[in-house]
Protein backbone atom coordinates (compact mmCIF):
# COMPACT_ATOMS: atom_id res chain seq x y z
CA UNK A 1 254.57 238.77 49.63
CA UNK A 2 256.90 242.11 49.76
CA UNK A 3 260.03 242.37 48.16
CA UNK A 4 263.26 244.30 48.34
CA UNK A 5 264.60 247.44 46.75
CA UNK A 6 267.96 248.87 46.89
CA UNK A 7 268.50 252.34 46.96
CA UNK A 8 272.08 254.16 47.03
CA UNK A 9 271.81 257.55 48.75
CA UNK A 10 274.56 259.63 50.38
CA UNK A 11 275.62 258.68 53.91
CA UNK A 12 274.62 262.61 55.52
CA UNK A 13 271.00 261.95 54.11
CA UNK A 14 270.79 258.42 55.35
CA UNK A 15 271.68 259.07 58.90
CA UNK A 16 269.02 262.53 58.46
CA UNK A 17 266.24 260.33 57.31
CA UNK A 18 267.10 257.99 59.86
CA UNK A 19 266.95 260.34 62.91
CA UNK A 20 263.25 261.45 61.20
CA UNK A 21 261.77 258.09 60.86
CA UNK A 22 262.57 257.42 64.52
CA UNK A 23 261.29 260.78 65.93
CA UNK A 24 258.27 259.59 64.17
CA UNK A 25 258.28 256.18 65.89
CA UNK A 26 258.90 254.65 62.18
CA UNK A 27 261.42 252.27 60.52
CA UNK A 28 262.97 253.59 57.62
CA UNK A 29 261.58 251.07 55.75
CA UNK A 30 258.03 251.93 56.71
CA UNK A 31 258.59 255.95 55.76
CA UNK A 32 259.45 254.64 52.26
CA UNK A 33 256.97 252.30 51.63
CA UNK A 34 254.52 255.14 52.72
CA UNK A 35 256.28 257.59 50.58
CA UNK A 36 256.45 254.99 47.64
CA UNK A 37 252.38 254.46 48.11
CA UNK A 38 252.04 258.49 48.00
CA UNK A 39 253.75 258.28 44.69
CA UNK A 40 251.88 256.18 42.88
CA UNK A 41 248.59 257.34 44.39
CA UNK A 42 249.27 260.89 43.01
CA UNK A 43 250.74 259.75 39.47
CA UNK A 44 248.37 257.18 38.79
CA UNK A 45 244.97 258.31 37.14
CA UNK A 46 243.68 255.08 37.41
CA UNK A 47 243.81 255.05 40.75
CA UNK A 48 242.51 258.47 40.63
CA UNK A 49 239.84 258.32 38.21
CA UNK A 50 238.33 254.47 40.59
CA UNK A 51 238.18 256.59 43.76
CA UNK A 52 236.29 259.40 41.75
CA UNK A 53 233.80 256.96 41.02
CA UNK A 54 233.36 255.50 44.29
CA UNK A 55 232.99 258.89 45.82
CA UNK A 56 230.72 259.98 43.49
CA UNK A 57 229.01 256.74 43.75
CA UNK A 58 228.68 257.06 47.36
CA UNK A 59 227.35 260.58 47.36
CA UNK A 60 224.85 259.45 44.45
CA UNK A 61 223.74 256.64 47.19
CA UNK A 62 223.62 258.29 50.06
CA UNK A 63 221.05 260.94 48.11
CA UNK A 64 218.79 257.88 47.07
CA UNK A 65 220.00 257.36 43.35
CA UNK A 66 219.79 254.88 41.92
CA UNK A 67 220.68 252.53 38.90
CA UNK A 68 217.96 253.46 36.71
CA UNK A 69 217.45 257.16 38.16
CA UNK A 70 221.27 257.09 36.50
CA UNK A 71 220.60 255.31 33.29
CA UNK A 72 217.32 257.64 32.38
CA UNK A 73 219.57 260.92 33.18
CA UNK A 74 222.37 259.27 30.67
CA UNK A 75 219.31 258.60 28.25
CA UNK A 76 218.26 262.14 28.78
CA UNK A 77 221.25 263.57 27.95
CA UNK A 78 222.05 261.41 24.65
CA UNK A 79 218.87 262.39 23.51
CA UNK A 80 218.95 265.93 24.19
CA UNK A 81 222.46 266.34 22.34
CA UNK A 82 221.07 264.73 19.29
C-alpha cells in the first residue's frame, strides 16, 4: 500500500525537476521515491550494518565456511583474550 506526501517547493525548481525526470524517462514521483530510498539507505545503520552481514556472509560461503568453522574461530578468540 503507498501513500502520499506533500511537499511545497518553489515553482522554478518544480518545472527544473520536472524537465529532468522526463529526460530520464521518469515521473516525478518515481525520482523521489528513488531519492527518498537513497536517503534512508545511507542514514540508516541498520540497514547498513544487515547488508554487511549478508555480504560477509556470502563471501564466508562462497569460501566453504561454515557454522561451526565460525563458532570455533569466535571460541578461539574468547579464549585467547582471556
Amino acid at each position: 500500500m503507498t501513500t502520499q506526501m506533500i511537499v511545497r517547493i518553489d515553482p522554478e525548481v518544480k518545472d527544473r525537476f520536472n524537465k529532468l525526470a522526463r529526460v530520464e524517462g521518469k515521473t516525478t514521483s518515481q525520482v523521489v521515491r528513488e531519492l527518498i530510498e537513497e536517503y534512508i539507505k545511507e542514514r540508516d545503520i541498520g540497514t547498513y550494518i544487515d547488508d554487511l552481514w549478508e555480504r560477509i556472509g556470502g563471501k564466508l560461503k562462497s569460501k566453504g565456511v561454515g557454522q561451526r568453522d565460525i563458532e570455533r574461530a569466535i571460541k578461539e578468540v574468547r579464549r585467547r583474550r582471556r
